[in-house]
N, C-alpha and C. Protein backbone atom coordinates (compact mmCIF):
# COMPACT_ATOMS: atom_id res chain seq x y z
N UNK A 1 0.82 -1.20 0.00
CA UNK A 1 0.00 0.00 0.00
C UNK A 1 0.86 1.26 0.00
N UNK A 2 1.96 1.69 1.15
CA UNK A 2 2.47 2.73 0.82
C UNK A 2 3.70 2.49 -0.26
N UNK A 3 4.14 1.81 -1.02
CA UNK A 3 4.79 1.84 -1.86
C UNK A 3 3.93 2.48 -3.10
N UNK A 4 2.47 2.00 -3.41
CA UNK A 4 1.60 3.09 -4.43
C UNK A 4 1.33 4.20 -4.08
N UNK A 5 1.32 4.24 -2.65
CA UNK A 5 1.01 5.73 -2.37
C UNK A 5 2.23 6.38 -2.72
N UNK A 6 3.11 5.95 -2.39
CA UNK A 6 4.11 6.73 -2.58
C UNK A 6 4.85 7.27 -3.93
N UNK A 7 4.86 5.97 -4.56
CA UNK A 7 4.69 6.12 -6.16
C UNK A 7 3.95 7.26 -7.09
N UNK A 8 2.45 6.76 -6.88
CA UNK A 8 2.17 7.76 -7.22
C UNK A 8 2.38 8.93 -7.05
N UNK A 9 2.71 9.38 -6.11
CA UNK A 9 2.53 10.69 -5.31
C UNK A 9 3.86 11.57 -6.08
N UNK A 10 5.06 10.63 -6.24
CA UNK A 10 6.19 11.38 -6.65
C UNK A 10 5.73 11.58 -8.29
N UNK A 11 5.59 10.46 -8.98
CA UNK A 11 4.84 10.49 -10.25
C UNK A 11 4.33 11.88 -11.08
N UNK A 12 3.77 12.03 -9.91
CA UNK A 12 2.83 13.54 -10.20
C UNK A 12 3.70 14.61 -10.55
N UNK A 13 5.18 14.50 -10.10
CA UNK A 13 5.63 15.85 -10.49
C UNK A 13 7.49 15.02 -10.94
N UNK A 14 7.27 13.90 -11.06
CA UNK A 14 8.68 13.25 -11.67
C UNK A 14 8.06 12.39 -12.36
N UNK A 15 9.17 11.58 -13.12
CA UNK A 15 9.14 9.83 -13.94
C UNK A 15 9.35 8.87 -13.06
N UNK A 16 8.92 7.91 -13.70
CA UNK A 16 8.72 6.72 -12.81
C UNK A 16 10.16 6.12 -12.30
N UNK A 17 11.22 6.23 -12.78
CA UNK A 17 12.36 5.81 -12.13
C UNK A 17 12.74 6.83 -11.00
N UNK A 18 12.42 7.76 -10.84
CA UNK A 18 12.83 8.34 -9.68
C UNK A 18 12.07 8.06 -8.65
N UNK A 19 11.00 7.91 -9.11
CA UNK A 19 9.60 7.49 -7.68
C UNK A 19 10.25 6.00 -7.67
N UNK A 20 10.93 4.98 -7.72
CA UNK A 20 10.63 3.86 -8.00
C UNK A 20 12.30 3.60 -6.91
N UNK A 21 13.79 4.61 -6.82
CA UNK A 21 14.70 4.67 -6.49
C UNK A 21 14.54 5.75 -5.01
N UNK A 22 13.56 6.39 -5.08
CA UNK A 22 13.52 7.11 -3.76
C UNK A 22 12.29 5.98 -2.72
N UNK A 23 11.59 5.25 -3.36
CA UNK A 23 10.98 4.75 -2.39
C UNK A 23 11.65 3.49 -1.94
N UNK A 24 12.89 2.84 -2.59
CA UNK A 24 13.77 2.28 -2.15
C UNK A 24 14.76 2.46 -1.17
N UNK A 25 14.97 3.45 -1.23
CA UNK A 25 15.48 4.48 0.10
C UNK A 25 14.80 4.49 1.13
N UNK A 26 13.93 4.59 0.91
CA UNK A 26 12.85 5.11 2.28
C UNK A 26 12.18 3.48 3.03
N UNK A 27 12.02 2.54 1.59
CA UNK A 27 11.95 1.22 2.21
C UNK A 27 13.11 0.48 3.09
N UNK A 28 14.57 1.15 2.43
CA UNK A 28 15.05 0.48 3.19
C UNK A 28 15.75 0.94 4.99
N UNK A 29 15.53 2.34 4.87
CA UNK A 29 15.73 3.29 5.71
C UNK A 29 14.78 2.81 7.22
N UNK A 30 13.11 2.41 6.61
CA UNK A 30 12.56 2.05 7.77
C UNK A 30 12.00 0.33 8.02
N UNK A 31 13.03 -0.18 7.41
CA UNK A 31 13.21 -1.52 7.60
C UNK A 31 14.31 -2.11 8.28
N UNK A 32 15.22 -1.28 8.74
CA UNK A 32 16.59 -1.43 9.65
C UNK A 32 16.12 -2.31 10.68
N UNK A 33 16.73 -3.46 10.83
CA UNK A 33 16.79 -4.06 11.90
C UNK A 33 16.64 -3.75 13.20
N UNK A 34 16.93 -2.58 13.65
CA UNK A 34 16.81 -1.21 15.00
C UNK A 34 15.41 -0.93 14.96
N UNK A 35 14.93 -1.36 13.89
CA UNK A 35 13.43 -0.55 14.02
C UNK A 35 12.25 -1.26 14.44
N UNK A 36 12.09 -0.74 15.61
CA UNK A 36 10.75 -1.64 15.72
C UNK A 36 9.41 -1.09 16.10
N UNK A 37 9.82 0.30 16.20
CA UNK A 37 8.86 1.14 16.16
C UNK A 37 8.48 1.99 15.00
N UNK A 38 9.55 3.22 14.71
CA UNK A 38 9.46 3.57 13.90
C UNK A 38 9.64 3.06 12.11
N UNK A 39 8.95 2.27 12.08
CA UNK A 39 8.85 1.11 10.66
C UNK A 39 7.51 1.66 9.58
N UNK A 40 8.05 0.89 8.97
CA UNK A 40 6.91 1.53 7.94
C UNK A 40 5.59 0.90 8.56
N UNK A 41 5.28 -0.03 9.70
CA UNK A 41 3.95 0.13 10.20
C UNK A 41 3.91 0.88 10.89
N UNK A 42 4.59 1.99 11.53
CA UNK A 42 4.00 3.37 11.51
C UNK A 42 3.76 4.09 11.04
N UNK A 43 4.19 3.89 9.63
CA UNK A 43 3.91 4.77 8.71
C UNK A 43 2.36 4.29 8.26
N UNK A 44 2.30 3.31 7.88
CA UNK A 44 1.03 2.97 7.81
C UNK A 44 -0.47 3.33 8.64
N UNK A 45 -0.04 3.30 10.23
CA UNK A 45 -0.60 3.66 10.85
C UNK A 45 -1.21 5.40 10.72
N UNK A 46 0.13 5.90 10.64
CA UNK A 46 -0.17 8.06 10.45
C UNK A 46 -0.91 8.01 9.25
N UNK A 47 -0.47 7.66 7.89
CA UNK A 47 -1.72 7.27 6.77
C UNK A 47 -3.03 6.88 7.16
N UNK A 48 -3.10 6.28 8.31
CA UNK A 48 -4.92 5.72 8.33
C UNK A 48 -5.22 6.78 9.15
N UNK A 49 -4.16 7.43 10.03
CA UNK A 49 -4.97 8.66 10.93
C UNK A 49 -5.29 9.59 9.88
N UNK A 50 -4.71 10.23 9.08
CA UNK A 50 -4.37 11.69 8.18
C UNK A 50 -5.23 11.13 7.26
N UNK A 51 -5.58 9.99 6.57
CA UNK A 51 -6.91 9.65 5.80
C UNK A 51 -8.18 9.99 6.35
N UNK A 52 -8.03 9.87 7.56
CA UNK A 52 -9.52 10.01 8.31
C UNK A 52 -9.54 11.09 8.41
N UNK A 53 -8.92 12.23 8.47
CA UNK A 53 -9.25 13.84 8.51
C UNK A 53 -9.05 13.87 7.20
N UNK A 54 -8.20 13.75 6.12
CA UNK A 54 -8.17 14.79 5.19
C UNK A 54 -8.47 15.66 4.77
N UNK A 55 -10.02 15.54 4.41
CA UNK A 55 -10.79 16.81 4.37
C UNK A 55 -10.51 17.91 5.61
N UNK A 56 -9.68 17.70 6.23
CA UNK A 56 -8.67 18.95 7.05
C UNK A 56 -7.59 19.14 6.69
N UNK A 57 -6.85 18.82 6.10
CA UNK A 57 -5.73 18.94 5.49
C UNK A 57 -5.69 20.13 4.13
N UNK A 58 -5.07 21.09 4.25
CA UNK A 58 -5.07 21.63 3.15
C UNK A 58 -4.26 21.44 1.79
N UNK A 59 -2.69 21.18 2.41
CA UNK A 59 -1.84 20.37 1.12
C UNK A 59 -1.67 19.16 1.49
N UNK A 60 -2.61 17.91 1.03
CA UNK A 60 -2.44 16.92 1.14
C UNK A 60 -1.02 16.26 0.60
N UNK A 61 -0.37 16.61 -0.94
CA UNK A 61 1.01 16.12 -1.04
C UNK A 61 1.65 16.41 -0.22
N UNK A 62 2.36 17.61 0.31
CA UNK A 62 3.34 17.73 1.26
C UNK A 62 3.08 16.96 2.54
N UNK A 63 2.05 17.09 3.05
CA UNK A 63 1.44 16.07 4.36
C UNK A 63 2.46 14.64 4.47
N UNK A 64 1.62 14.15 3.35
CA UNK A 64 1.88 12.86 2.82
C UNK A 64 3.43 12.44 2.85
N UNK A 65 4.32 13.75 2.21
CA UNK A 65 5.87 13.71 2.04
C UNK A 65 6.40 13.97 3.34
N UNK A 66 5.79 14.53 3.90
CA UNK A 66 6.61 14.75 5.58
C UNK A 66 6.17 13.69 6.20
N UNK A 67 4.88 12.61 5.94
CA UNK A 67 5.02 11.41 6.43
C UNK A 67 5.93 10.41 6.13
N UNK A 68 6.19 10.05 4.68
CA UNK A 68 7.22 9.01 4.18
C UNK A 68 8.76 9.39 4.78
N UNK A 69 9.00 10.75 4.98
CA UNK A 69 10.31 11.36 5.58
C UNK A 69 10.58 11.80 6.87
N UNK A 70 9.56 12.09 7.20
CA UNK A 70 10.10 12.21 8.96
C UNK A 70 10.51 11.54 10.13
N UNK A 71 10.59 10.53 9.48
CA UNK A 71 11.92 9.66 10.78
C UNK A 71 12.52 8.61 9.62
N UNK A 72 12.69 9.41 8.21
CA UNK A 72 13.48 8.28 7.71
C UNK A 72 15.34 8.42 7.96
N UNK A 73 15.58 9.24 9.05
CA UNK A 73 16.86 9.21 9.85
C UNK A 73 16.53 9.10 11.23
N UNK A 74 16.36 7.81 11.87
CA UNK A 74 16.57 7.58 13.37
C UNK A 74 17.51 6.53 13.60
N UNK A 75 18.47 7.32 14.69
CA UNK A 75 19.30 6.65 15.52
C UNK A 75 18.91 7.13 17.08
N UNK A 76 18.66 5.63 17.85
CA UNK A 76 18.26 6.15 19.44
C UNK A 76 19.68 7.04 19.88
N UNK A 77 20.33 6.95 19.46
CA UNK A 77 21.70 7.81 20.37
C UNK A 77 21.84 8.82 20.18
N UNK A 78 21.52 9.80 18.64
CA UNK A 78 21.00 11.09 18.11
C UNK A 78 20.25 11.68 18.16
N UNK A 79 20.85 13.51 18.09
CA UNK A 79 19.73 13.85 19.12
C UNK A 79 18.86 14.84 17.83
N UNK A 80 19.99 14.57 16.49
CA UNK A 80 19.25 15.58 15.30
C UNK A 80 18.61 14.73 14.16
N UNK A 81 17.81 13.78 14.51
CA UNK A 81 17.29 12.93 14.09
C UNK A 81 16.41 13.63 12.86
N UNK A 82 15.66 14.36 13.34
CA UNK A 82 14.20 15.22 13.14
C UNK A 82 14.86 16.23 12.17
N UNK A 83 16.44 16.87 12.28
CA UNK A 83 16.87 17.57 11.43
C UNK A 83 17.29 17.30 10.11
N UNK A 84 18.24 15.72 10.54
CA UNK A 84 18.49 15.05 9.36
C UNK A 84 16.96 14.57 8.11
N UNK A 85 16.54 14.04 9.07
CA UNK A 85 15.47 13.87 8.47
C UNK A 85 14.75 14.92 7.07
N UNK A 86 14.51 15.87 7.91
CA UNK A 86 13.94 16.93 7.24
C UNK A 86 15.09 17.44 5.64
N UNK A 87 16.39 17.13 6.39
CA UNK A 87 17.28 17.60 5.52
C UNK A 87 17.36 16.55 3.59
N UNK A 88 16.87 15.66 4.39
CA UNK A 88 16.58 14.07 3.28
C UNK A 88 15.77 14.68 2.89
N UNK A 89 14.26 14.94 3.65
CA UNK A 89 13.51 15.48 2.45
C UNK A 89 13.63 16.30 1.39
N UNK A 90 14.28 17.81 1.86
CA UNK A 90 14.67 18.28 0.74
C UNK A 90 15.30 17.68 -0.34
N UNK A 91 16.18 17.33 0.23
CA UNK A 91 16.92 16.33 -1.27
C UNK A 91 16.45 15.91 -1.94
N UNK A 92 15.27 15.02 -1.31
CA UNK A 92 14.76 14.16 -2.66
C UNK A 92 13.24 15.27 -3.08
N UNK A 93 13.01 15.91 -2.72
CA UNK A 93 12.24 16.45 -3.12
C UNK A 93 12.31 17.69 -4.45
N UNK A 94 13.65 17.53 -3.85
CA UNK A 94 14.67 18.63 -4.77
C UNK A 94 14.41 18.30 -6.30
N UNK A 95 14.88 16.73 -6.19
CA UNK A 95 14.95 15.89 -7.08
C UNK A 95 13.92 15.71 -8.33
N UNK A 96 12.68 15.99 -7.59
CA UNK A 96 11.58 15.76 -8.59
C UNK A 96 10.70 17.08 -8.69
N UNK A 97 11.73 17.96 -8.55
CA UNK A 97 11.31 19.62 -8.95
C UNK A 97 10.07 20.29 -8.38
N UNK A 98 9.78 19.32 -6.97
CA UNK A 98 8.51 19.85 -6.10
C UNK A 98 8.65 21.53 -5.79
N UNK A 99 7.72 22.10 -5.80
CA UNK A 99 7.83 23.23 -5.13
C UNK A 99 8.52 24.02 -4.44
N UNK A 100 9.24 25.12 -4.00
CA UNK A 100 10.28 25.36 -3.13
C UNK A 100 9.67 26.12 -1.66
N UNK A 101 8.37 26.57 -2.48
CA UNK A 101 7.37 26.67 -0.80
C UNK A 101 6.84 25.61 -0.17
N UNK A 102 6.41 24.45 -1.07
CA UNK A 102 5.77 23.28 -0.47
C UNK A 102 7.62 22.45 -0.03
N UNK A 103 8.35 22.40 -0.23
CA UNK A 103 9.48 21.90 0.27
C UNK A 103 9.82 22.40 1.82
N UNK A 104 9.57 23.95 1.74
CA UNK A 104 10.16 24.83 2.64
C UNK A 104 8.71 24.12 4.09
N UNK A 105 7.28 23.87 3.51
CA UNK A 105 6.54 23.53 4.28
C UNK A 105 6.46 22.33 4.94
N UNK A 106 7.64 21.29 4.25
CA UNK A 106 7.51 19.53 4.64
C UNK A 106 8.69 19.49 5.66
N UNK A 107 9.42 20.60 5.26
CA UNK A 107 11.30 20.21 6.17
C UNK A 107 10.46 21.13 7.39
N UNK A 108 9.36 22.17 7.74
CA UNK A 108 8.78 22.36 8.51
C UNK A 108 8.11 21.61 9.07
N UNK A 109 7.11 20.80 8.87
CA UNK A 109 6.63 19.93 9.69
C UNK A 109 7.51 18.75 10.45
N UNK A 110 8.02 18.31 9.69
CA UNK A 110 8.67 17.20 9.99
C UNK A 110 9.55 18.06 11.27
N UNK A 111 10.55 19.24 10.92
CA UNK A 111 10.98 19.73 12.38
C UNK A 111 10.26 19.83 13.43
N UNK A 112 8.49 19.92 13.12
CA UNK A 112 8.25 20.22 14.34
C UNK A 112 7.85 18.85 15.11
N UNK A 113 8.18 17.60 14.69
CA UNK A 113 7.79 16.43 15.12
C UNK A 113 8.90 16.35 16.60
N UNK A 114 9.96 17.22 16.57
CA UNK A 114 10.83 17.43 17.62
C UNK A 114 10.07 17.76 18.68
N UNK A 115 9.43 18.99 18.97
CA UNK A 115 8.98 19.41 19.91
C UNK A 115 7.12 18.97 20.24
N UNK A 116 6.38 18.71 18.92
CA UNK A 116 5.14 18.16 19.04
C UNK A 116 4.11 19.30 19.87
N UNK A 117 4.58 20.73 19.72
CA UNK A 117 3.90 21.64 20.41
C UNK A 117 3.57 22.66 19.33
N UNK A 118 2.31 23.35 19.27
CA UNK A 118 1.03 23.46 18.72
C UNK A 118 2.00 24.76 17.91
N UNK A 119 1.92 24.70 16.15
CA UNK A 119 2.74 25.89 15.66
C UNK A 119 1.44 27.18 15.17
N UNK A 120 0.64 26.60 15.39
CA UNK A 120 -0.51 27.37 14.42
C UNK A 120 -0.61 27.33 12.96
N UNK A 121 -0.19 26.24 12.16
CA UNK A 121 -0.41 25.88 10.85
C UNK A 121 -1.01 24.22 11.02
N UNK A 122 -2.22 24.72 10.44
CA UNK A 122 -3.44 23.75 10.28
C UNK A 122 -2.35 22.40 10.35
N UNK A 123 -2.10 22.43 8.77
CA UNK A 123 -1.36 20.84 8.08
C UNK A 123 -0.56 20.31 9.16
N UNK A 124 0.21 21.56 10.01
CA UNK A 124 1.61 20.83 10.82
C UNK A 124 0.69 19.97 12.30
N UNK A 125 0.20 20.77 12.63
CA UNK A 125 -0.77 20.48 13.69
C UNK A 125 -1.15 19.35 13.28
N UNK A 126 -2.18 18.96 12.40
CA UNK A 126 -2.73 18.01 12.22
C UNK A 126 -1.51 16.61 11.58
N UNK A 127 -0.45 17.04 11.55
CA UNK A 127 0.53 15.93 11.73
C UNK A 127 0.90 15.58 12.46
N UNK A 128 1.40 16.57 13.00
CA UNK A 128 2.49 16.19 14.20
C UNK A 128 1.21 15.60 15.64
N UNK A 129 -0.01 15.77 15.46
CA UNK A 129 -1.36 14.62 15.91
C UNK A 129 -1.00 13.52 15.99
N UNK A 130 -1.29 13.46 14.34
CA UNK A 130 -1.25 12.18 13.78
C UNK A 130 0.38 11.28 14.46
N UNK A 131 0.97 11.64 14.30
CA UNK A 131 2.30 11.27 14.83
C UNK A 131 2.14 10.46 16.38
N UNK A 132 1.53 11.54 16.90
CA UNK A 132 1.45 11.05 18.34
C UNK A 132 0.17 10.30 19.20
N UNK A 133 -0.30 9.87 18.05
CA UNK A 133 -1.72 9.04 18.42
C UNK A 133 -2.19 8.03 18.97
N UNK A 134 -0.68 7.17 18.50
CA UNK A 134 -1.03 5.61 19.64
C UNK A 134 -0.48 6.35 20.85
N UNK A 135 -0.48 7.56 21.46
CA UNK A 135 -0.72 7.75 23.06
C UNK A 135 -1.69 7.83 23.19
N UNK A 136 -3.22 7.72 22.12
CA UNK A 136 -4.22 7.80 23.00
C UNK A 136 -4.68 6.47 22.56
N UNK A 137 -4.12 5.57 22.10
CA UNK A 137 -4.77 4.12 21.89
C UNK A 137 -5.25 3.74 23.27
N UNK A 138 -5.88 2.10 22.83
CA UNK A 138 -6.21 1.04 24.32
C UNK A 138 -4.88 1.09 24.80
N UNK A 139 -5.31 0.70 25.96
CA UNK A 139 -4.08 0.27 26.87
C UNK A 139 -3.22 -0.55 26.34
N UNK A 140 -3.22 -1.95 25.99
CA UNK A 140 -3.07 -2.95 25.46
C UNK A 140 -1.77 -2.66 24.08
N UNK A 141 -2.37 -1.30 23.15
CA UNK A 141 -1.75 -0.95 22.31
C UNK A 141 -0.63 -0.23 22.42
N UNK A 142 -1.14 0.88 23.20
CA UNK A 142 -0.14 1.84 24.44
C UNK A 142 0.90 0.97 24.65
N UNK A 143 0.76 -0.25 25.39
CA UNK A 143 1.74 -0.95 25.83
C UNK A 143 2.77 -1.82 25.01
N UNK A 144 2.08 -2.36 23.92
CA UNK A 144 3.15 -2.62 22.89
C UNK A 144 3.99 -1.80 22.37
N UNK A 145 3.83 -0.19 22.00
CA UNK A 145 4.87 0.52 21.60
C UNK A 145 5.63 0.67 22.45
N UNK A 146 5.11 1.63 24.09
CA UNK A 146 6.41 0.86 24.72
C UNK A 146 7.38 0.05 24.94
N UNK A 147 6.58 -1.07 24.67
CA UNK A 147 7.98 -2.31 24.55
C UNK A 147 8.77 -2.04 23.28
N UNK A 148 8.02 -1.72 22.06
CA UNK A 148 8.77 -0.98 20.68
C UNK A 148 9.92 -0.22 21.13
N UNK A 149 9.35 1.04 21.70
CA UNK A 149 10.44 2.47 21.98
C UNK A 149 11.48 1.33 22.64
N UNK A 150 11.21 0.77 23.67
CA UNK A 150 12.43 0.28 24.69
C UNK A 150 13.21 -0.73 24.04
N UNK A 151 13.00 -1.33 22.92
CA UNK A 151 13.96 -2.00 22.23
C UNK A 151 14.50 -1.48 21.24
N UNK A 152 14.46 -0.08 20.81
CA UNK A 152 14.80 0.72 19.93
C UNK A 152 16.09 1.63 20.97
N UNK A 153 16.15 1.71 22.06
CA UNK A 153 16.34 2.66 22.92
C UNK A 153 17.24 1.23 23.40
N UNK A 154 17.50 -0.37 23.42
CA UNK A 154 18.46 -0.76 24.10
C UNK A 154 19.58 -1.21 24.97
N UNK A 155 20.26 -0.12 23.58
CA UNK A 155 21.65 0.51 24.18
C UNK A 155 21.82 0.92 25.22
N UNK A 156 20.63 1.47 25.90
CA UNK A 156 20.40 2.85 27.08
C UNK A 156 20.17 1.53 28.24
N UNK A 157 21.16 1.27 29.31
CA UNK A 157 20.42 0.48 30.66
C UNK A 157 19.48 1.29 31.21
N UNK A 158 18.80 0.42 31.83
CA UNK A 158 17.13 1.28 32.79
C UNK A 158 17.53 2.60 33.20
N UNK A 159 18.78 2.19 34.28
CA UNK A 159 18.95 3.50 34.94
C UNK A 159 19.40 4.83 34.14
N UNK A 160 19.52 4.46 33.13
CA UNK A 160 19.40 6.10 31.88
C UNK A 160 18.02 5.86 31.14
N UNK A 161 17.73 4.88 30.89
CA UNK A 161 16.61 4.93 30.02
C UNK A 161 15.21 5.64 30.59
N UNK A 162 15.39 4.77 31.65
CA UNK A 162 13.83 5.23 32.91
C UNK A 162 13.54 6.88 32.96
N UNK A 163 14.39 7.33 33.39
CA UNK A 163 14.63 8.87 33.62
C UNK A 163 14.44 9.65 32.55
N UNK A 164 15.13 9.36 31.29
CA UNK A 164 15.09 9.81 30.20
C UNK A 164 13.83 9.96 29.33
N UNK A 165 13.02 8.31 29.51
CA UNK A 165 12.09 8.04 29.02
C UNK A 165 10.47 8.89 30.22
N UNK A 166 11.15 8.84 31.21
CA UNK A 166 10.08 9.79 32.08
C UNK A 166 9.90 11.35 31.34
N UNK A 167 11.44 11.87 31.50
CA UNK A 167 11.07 13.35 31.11
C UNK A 167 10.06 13.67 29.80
N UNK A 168 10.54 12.72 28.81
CA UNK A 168 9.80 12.89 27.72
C UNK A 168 8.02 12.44 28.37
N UNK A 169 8.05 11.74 28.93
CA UNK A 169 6.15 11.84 28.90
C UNK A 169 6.28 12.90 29.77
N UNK A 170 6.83 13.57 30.51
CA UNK A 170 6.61 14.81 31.53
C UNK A 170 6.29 16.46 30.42
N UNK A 171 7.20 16.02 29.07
CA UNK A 171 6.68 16.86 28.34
C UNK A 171 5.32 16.76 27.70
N UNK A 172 5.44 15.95 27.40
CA UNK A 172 3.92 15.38 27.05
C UNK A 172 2.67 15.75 27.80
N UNK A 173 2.67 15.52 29.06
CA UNK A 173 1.97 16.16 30.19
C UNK A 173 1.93 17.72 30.07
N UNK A 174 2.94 18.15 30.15
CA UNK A 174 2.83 19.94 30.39
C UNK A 174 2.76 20.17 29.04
N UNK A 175 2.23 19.38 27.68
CA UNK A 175 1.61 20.18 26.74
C UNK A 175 0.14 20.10 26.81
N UNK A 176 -0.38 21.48 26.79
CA UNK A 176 -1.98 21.23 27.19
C UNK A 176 -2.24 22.30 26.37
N UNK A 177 -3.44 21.86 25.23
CA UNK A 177 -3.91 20.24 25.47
C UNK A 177 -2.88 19.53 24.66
N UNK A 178 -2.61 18.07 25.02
CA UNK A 178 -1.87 17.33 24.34
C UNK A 178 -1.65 17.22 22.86
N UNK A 179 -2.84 17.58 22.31
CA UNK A 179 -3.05 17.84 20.46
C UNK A 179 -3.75 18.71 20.33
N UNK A 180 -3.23 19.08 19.43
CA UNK A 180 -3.23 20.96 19.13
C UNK A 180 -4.64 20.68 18.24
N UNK A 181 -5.44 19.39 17.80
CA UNK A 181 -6.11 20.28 16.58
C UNK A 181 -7.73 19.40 17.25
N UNK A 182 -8.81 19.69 17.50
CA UNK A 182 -9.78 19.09 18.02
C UNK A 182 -10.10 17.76 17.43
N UNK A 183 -9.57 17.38 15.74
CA UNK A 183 -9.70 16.38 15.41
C UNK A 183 -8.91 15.40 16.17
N UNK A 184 -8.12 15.09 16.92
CA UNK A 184 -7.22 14.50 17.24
C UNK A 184 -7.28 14.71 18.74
N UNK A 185 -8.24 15.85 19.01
CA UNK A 185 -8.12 15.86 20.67
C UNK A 185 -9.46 15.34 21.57
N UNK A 186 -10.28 15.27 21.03
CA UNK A 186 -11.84 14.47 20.67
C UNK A 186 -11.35 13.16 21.46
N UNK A 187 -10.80 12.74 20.06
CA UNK A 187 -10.28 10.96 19.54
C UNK A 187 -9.52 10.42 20.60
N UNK A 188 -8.75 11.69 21.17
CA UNK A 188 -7.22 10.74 21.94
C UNK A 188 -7.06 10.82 23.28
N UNK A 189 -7.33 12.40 23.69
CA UNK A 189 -6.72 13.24 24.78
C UNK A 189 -6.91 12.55 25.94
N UNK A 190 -8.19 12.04 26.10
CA UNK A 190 -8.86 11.50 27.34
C UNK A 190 -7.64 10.04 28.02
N UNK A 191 -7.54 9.36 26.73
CA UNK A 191 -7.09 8.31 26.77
C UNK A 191 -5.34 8.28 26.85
N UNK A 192 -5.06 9.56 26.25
CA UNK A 192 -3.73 9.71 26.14
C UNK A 192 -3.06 10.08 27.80
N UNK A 193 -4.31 10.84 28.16
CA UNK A 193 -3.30 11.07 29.71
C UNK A 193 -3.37 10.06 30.59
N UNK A 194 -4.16 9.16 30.27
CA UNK A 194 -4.57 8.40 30.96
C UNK A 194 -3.26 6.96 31.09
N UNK A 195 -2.81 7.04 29.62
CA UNK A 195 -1.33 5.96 29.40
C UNK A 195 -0.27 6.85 29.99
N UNK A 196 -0.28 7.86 29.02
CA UNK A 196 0.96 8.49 29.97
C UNK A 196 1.10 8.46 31.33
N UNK A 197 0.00 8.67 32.25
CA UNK A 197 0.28 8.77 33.78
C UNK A 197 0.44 7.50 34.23
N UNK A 198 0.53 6.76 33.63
CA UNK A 198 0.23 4.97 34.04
C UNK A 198 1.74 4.65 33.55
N UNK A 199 2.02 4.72 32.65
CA UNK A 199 3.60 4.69 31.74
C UNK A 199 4.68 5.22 33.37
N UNK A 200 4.38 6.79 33.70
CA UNK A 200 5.24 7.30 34.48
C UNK A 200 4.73 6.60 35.57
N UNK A 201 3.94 6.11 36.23
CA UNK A 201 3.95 5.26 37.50
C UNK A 201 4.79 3.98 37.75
N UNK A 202 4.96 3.60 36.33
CA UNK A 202 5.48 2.12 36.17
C UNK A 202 7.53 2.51 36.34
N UNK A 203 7.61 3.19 35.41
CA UNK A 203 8.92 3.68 35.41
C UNK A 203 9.68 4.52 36.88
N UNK A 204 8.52 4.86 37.76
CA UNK A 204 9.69 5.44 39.09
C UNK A 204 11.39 5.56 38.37
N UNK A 205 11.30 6.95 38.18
CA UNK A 205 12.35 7.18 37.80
C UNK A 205 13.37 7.07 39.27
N UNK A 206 14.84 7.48 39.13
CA UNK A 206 15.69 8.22 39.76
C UNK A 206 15.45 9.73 40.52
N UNK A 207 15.36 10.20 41.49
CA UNK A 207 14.72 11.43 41.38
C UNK A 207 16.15 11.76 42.23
């Protein structure tokens, strides 16, 4: 499925060998052995969220391109993940003579997947949502990505990981409301604080 989406999508403004060599990249980028979260079934997943709004979305291509690219550079030990990332997009976007405002708008979103706090542009908002949505899944689901993040993360023993992995839901917490766009805050919010505070009970950090 996202290999046509993706196809097509470049299609529209390149030839088919370039859509056909960049989604090889990107297949193999989120198929790394390290990945067990951020994989192309997350990608799959932000596609079924951002399908279900669309009709909120105003540039659906770029959307779409800051989805296939925004964590197609993760390393748990790096901390410019979100930069590199963004920086790939341009490139290949470069490539198939996309826009240089809609370019300038995808290496934007995707940066703001760093901080996940509300920019006031519809599209970014309603991504950087989408991004963060299995925090408001079942419990059950909640709990499998955790085990995801923590085998992605390793390298890190408890006693760095715990702490580390606390602060980040502590940000999460002091963003209010948790998703910036009502489509996404409806759907999740209730449920999202509800893992997070359960997540940080389990972890007793170091204090």
């Amino acid at each position: 499925m996202l290999k046509n989406i993706f196809t097509n999508l470049v299609k529209q403004y390149s030839e088919h060998t370039i859509a056909e060599i960049l989604w090889t990249e990107i297949e193999k980028a989120y198929t790394g052995k390290k990945r067990y979260y951020h994989n192309l079934n997350h990608l799959e997943n932000l596609y079924r969220e951002l399908e279900a709004c669309r009709n909120e979305v105003n540039d659906w291509d770029t959307v779409l391109f800051s989805l296939f690219y925004h964590d197609i550079v993760y390393k748990a030990t790096a901390k410019n993940n979100e930069e590199k990332s963004a920086e790939a997009a341009v490139k290949a976007l470069k490539r198939i003579g996309y826009p240089n405002d809609k370019i300038a708008a995808c290496h934007k979103q995707i940066l703001a997947t760093k901080s996940h706090i509300a920019t006031g542009d519809n599209d970014t908002d309603l991504f950087t949502d989408a991004d963060l949505s299995i925090l408001g899944y079942p419990p059950d689901a909640y709990d499998t990505y955790t085990v995801q993040v923590r085998k992605e993360y390793v390298i890190y023993p408890d006693f760095l990981y715990k702490p580390g992995r606390y602060k980040v839901l502590e940000h999460f917490l002091a963003t209010k409301p948790l998703f910036k766009t009502s489509v996404f805050s409806e759907k999740y919010e209730t449920q999202a604080l509800e893992n997070i505070r359960r997540e940080m009970a389990q972890l007793k950090p170091i204090q």
